[in-house]
N, C-alpha and C. Protein backbone atom coordinates (compact mmCIF):
# COMPACT_ATOMS: atom_id res chain seq x y z
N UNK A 1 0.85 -1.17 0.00
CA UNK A 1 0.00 0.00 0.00
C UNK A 1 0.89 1.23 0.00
N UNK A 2 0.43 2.23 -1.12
CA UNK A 2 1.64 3.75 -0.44
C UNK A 2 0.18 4.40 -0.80
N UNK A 3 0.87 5.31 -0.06
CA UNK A 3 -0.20 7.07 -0.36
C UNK A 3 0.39 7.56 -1.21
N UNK A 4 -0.68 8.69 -1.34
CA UNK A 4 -0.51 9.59 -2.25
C UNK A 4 0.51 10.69 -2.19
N UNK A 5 1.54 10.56 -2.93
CA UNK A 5 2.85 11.23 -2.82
C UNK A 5 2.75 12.43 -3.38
N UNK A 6 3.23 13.59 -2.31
CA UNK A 6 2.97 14.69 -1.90
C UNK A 6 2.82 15.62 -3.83
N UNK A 7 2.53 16.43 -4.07
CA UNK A 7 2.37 17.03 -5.54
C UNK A 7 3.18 18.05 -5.09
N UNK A 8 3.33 18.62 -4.03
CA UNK A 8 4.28 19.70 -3.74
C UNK A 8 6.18 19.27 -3.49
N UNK A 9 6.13 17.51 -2.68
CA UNK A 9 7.06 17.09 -3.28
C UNK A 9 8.26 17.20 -5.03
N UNK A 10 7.04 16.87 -5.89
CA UNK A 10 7.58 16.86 -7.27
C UNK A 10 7.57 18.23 -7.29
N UNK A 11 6.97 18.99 -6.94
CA UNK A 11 7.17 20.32 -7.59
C UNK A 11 7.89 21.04 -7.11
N UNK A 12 8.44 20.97 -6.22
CA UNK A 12 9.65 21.36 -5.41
C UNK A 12 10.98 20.80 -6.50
N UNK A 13 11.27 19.64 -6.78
CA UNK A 13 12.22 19.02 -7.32
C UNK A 13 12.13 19.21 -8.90
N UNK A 14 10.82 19.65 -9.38
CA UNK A 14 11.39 20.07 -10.88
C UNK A 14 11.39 21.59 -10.84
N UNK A 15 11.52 22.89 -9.92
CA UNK A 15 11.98 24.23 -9.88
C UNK A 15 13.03 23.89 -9.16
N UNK A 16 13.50 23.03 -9.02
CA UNK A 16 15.53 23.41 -8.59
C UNK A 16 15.35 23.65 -7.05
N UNK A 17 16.54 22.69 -6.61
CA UNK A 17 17.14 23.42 -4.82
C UNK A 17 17.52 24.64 -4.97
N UNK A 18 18.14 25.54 -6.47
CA UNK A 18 18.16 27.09 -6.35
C UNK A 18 17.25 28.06 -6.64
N UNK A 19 16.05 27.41 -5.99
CA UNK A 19 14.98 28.21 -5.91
C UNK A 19 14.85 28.40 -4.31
N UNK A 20 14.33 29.85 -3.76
CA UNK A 20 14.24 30.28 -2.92
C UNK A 20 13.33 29.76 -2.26
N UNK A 21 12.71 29.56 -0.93
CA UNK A 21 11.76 28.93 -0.13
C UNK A 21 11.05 30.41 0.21
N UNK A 22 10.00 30.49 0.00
CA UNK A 22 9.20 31.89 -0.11
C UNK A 22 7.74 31.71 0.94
N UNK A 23 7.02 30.66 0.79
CA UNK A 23 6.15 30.44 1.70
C UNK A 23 6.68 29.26 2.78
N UNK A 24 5.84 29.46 3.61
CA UNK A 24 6.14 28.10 4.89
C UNK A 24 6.66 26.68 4.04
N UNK A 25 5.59 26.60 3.25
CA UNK A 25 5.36 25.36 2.57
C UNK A 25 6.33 24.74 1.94
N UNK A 26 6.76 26.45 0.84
CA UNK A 26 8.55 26.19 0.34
C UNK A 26 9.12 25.17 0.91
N UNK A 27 9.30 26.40 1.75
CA UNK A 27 10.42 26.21 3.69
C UNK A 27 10.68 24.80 4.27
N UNK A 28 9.23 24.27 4.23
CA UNK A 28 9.05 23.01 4.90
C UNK A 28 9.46 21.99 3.84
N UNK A 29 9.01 22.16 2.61
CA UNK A 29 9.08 21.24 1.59
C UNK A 29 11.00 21.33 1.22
N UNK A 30 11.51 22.25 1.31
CA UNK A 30 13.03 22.80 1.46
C UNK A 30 14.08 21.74 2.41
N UNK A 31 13.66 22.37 3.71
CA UNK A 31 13.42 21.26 4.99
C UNK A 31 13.86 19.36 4.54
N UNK A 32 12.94 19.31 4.07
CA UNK A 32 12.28 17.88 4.57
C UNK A 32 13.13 17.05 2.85
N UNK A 33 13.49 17.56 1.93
CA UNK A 33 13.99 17.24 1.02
C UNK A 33 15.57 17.31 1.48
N UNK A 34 15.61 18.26 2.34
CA UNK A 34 17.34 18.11 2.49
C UNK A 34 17.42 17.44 4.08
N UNK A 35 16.47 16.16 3.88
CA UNK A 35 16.53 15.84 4.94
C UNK A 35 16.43 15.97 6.92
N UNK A 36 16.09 17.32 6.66
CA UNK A 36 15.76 17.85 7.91
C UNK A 36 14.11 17.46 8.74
N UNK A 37 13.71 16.33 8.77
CA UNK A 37 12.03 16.10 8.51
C UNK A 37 11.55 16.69 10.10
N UNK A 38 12.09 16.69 11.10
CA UNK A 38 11.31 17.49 12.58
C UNK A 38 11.32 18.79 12.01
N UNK A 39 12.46 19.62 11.67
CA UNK A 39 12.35 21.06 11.09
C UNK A 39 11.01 21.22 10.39
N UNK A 40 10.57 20.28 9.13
CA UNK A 40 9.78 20.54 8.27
C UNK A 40 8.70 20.39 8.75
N UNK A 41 8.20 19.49 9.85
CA UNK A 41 7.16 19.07 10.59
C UNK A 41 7.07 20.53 11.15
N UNK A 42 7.89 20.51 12.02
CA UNK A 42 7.64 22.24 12.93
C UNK A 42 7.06 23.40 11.81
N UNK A 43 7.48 23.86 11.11
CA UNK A 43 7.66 24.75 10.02
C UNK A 43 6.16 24.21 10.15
N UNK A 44 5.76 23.19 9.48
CA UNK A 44 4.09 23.05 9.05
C UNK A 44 3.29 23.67 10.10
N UNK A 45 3.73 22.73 11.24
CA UNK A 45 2.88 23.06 12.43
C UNK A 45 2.98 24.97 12.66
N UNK A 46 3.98 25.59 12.80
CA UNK A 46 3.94 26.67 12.77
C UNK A 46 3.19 27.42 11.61
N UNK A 47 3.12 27.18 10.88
CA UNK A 47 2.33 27.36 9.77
C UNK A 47 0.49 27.51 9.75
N UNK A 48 0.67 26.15 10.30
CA UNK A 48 -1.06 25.91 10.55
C UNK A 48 -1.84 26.41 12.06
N UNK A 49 -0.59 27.14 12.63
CA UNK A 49 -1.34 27.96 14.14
C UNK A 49 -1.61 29.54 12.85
N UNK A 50 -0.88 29.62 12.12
CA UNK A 50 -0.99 31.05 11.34
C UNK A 50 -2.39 30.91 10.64
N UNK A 51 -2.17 29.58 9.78
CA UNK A 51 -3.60 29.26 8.75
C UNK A 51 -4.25 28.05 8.76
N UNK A 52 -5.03 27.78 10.20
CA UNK A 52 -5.58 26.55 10.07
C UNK A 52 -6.21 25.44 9.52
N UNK A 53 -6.61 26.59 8.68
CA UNK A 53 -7.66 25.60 7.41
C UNK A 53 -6.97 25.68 6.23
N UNK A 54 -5.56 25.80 6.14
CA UNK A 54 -5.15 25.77 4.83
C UNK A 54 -5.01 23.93 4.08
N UNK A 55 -5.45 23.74 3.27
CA UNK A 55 -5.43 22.50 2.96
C UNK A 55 -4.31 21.56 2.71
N UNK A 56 -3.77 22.52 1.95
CA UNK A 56 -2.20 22.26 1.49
C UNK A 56 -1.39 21.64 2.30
N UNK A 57 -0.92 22.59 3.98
CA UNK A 57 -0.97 22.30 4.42
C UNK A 57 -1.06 21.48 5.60
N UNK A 58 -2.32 21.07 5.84
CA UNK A 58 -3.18 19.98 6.48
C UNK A 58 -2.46 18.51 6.16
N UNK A 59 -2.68 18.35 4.15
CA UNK A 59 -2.33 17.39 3.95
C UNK A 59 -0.89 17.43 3.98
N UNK A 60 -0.13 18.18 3.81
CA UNK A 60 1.65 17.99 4.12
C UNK A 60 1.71 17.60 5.37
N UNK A 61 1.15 17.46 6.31
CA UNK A 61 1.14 17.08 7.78
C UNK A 61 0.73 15.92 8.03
N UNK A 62 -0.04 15.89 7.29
CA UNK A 62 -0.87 14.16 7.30
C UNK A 62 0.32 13.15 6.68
N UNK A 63 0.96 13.68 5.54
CA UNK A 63 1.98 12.94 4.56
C UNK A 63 2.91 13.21 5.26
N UNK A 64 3.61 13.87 5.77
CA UNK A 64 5.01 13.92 6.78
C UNK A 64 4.84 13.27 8.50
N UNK A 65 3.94 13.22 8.39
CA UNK A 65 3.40 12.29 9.98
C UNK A 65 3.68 11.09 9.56
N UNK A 66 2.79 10.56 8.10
CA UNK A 66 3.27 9.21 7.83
C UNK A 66 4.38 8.33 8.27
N UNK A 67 5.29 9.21 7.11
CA UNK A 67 6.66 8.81 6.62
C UNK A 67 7.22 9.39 7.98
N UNK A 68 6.75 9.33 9.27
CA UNK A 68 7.72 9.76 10.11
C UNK A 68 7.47 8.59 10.99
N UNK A 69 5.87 7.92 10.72
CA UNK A 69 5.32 7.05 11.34
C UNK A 69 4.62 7.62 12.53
N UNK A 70 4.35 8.64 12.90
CA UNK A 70 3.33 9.32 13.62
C UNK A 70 1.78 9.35 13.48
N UNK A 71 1.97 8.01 13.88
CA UNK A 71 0.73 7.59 12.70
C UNK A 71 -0.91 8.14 13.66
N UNK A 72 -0.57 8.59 14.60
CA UNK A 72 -1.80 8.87 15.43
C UNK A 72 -2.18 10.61 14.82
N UNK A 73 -0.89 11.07 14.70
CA UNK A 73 -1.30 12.58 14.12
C UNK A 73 -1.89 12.43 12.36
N UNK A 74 -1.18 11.59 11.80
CA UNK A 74 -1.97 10.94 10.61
C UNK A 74 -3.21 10.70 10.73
N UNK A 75 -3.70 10.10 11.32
CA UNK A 75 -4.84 9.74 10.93
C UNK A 75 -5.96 10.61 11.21
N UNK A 76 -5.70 11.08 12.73
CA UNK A 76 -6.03 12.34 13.25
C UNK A 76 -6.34 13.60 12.04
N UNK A 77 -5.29 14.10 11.44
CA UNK A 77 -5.40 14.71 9.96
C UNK A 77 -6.09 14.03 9.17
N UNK A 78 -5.75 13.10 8.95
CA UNK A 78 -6.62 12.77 7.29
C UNK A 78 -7.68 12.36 7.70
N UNK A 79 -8.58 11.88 8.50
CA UNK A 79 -9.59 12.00 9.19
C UNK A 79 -10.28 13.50 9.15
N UNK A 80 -9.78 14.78 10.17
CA UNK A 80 -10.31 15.85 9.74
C UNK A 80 -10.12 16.07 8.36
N UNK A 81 -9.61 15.98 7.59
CA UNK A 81 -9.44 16.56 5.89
C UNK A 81 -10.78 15.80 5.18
N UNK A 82 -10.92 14.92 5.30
CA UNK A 82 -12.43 13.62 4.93
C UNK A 82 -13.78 14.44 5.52
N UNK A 83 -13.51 15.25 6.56
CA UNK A 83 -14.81 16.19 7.22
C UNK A 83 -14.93 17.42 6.54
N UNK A 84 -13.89 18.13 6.77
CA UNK A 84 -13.56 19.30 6.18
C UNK A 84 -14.27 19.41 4.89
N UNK A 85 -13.07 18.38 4.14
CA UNK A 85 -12.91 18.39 2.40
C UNK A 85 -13.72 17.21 1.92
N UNK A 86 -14.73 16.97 1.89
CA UNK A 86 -15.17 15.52 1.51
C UNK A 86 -15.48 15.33 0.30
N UNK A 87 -15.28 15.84 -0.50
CA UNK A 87 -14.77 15.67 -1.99
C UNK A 87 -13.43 15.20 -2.46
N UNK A 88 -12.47 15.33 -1.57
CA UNK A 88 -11.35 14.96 -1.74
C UNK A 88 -10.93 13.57 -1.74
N UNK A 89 -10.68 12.64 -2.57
CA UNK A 89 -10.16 11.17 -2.64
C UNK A 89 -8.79 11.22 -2.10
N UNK A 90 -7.54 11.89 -1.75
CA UNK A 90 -6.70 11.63 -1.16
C UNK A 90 -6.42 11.25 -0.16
N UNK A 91 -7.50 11.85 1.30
CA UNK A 91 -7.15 11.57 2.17
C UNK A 91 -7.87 10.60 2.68
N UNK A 92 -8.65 10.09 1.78
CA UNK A 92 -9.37 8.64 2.12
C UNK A 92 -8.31 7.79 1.70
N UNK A 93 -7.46 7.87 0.90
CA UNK A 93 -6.55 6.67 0.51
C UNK A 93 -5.07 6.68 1.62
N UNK A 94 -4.97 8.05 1.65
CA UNK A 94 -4.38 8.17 2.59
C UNK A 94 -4.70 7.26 4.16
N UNK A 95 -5.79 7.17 4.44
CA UNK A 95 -6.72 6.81 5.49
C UNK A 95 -5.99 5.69 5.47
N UNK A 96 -6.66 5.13 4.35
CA UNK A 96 -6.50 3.59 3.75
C UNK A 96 -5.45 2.92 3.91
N UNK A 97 -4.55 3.57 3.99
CA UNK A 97 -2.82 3.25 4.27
C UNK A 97 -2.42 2.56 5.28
N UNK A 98 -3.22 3.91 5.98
CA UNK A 98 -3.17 3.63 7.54
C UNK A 98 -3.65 2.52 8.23
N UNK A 99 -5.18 2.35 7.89
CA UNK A 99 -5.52 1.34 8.16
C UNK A 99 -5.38 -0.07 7.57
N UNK A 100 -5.07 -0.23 6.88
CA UNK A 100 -4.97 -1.57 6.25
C UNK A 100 -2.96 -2.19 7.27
N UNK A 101 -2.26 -0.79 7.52
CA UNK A 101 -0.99 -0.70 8.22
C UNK A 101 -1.09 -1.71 9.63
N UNK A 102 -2.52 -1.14 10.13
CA UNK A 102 -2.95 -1.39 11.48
C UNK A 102 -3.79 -2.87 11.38
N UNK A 103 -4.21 -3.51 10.51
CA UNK A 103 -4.25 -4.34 10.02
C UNK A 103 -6.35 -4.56 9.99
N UNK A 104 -6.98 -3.43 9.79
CA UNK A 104 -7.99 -3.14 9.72
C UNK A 104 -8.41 -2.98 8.20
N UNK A 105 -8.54 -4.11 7.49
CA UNK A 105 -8.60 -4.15 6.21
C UNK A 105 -10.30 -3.76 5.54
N UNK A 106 -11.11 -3.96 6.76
CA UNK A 106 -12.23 -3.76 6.13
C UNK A 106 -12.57 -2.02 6.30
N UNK A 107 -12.29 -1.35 6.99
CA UNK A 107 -12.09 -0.16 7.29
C UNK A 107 -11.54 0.95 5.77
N UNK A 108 -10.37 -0.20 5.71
CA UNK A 108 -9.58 0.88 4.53
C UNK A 108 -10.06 0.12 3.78
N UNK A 109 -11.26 -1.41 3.07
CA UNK A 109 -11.50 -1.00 1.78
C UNK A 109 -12.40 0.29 1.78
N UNK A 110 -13.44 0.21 2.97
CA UNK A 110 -14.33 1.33 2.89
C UNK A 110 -13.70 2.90 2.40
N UNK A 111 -12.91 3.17 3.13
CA UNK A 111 -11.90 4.31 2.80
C UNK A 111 -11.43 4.39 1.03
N UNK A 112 -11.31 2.86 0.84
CA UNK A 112 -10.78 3.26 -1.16
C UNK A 112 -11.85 3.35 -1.99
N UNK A 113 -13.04 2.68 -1.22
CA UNK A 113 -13.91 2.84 -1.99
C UNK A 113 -14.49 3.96 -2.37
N UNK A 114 -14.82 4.53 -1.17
CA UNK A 114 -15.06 6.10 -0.68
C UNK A 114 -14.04 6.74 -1.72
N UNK A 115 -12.46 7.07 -1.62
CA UNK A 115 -12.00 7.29 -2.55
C UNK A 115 -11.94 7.11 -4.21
N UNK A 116 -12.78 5.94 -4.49
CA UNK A 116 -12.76 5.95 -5.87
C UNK A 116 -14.37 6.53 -6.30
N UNK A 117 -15.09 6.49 -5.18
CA UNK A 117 -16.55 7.07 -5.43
C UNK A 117 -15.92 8.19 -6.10
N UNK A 118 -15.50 9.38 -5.30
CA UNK A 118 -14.92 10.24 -5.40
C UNK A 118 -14.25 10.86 -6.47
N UNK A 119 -12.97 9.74 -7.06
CA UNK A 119 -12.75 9.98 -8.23
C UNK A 119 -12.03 8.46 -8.84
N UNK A 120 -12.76 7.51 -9.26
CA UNK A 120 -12.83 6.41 -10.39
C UNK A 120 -11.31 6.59 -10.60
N UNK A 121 -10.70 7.50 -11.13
CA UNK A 121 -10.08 7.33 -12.49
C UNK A 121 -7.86 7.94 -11.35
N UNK A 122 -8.59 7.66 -10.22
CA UNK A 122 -7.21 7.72 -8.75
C UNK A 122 -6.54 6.25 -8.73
N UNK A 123 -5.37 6.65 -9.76
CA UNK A 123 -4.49 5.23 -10.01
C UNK A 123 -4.48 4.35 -8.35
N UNK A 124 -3.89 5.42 -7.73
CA UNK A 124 -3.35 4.79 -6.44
C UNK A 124 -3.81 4.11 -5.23
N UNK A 125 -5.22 4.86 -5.67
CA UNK A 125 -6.07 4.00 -4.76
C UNK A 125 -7.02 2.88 -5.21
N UNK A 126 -7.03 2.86 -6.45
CA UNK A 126 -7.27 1.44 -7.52
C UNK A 126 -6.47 0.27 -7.25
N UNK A 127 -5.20 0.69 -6.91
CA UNK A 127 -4.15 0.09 -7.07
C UNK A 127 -3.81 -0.69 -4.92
N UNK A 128 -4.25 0.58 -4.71
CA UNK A 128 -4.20 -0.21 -2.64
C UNK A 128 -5.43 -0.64 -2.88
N UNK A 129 -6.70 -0.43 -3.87
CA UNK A 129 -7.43 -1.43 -2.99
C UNK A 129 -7.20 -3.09 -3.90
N UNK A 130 -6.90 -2.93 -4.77
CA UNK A 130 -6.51 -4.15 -4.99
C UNK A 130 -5.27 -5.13 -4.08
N UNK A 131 -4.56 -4.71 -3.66
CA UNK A 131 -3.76 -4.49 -2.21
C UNK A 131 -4.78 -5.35 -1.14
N UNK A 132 -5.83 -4.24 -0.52
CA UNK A 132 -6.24 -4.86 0.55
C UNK A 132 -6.95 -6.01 -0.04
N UNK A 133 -7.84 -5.84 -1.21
CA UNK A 133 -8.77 -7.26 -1.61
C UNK A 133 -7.81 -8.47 -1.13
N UNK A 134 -6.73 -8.18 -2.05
CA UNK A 134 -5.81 -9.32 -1.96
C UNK A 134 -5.77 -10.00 -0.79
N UNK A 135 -5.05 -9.25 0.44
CA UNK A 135 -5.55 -9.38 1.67
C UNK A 135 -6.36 -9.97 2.77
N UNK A 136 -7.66 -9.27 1.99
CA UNK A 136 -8.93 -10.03 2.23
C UNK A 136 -9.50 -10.85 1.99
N UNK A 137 -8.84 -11.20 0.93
CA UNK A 137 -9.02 -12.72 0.08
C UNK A 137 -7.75 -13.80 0.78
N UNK A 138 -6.66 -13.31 1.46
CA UNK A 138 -6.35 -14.53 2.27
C UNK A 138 -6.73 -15.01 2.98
N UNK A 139 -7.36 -13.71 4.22
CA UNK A 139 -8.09 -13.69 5.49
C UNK A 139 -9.16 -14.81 5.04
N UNK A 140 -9.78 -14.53 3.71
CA UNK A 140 -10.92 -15.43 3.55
C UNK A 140 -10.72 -17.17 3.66
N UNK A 141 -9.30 -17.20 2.91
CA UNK A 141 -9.08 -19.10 2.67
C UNK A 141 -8.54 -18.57 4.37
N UNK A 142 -7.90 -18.37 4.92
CA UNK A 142 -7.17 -18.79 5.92
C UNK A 142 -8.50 -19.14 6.98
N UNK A 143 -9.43 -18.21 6.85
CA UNK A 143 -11.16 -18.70 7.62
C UNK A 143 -11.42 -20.26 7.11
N UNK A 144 -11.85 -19.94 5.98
CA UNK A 144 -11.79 -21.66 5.39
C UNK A 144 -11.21 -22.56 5.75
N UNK A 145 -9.85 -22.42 5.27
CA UNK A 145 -9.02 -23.69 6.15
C UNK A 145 -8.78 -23.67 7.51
N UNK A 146 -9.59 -22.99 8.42
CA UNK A 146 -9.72 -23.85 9.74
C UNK A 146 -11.04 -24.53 9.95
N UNK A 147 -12.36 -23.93 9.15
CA UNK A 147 -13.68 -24.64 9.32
C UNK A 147 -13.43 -26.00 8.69
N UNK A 148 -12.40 -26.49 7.60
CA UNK A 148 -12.85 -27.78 6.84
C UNK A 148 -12.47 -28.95 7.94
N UNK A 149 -13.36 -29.76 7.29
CA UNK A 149 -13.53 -31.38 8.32
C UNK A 149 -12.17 -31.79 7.46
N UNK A 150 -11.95 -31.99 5.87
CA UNK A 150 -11.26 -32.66 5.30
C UNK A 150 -10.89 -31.47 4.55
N UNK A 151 -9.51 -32.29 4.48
CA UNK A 151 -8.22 -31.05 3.13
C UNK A 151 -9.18 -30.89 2.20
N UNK A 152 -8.89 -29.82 1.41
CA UNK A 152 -8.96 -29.37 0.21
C UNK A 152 -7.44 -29.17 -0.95
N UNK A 153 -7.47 -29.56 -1.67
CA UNK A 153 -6.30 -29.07 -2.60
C UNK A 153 -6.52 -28.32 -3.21
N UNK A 154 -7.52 -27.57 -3.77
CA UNK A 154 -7.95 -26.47 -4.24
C UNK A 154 -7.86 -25.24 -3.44
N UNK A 155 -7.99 -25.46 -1.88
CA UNK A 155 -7.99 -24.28 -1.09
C UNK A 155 -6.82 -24.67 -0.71
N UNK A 156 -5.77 -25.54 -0.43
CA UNK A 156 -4.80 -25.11 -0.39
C UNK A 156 -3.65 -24.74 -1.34
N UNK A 157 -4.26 -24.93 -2.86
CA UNK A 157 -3.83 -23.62 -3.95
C UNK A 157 -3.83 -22.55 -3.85
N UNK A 158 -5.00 -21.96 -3.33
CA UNK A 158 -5.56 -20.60 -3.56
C UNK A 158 -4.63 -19.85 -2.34
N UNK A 159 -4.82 -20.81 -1.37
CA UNK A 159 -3.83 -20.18 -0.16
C UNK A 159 -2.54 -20.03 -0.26
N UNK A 160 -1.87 -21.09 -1.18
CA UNK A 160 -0.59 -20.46 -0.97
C UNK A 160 -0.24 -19.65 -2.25
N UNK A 161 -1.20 -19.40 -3.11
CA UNK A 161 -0.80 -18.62 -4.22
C UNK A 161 -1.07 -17.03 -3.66
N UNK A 162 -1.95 -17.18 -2.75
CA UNK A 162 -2.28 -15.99 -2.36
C UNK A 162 -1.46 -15.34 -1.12
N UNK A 163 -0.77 -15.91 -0.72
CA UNK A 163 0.15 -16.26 0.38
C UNK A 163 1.90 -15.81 0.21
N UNK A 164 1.57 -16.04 -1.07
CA UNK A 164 3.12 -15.75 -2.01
C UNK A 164 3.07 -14.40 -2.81
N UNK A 165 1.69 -13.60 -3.20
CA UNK A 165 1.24 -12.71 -3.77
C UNK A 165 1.18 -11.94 -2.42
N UNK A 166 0.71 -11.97 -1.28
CA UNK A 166 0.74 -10.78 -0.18
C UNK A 166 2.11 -10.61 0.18
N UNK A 167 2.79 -11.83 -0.16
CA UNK A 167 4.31 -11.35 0.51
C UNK A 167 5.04 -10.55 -0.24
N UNK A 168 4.98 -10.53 -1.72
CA UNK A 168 5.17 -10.12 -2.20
C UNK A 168 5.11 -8.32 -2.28
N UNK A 169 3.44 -8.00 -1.99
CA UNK A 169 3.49 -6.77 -1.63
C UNK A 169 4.05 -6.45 -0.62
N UNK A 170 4.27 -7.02 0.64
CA UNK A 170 4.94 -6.59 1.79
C UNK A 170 6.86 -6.29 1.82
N UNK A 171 6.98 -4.72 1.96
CA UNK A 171 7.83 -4.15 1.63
C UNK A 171 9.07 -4.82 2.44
N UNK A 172 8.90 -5.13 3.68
CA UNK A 172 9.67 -5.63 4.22
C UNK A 172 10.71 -7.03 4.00
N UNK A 173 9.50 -7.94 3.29
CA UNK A 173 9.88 -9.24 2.71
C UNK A 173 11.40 -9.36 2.14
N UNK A 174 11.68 -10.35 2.33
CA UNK A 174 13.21 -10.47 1.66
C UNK A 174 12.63 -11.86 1.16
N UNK A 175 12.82 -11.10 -0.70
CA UNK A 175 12.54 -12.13 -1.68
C UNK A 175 13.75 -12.92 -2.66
């Protein structure tokens, strides 16, 4: 599963490190590219006592909480941004991250779904919820194969094909 990677990220990196940092956002996005990520966190947070409802933002806080693993201020954010902004498909996938992280898979399909209501045509969250299905489709044989009286060889196909396909997504795996 990844989120949705920041748009102010890339756009920071195709105007050049010799471009000046002019708003917070710059600043923070400045920050956090040259590796400084508490600076850039602060900078936000200082930022958002100035402009609370700025969206921008909101979600740079939600996406730098992530990747910091602060995952309670994450969700916390992208949670309010889903109230706030509820047109927005990001921070439902964002959500989605989270939860499927925490291992609450039915939660974050709701969250991608919600996100693709939103907007259909959001590679990334097409792409995690096929992620969690996957997922959810182990959870499913692994239910199965404890109710059966007698083996199956068919369900224990499906299980370990599916078994070898989640590991696969899991970043950690050493394949």
């Amino acid at each position: 599963m990844r989120l949705c990677l920041l748009v102010f990220v890339a756009f920071a990196l195709a105007c050049g490190a010799s471009r000046a940092a002019t708003t917070p956002l710059d600043q923070a996005q400045s920050l956090w590219l040259a590796g400084h990520r508490s600076e850039a966190v602060a900078e936000v947070n200082a930022a958002l006592k100035r402009s609370p409802e700025d969206l921008k933002l909101r979600f740079t806080l939600g996406v730098y909480s992530m990747e910091m693993k602060d995952l309670g201020t994450a969700l916390s954010t992208f949670t309010s941004l889903t109230q706030d902004f509820p047109d927005l498909a990001d921070p439902y996938n964002n959500l989605a991250v989270i939860r499927a992280g925490q291992g609450d898979l039915d939660q974050a399909r709701a969250d991608l779904e919600q996100a693709l209501r939103l907007q259909p045509d959001h590679a990334q969250a097409q792409e995690n919820l096929g992620d969690v299905m996957l997922r959810l489709a182990l959870r499913a044989y692994q239910r199965a194969e404890k109710s059966l009286i007698a083996p199956s060889d068919s369900l224990a196909a499906k299980l370990q094909q599916t078994q070898s396909l989640v590991l696969k997504l899991t970043p950690t795996s050493k394949q």
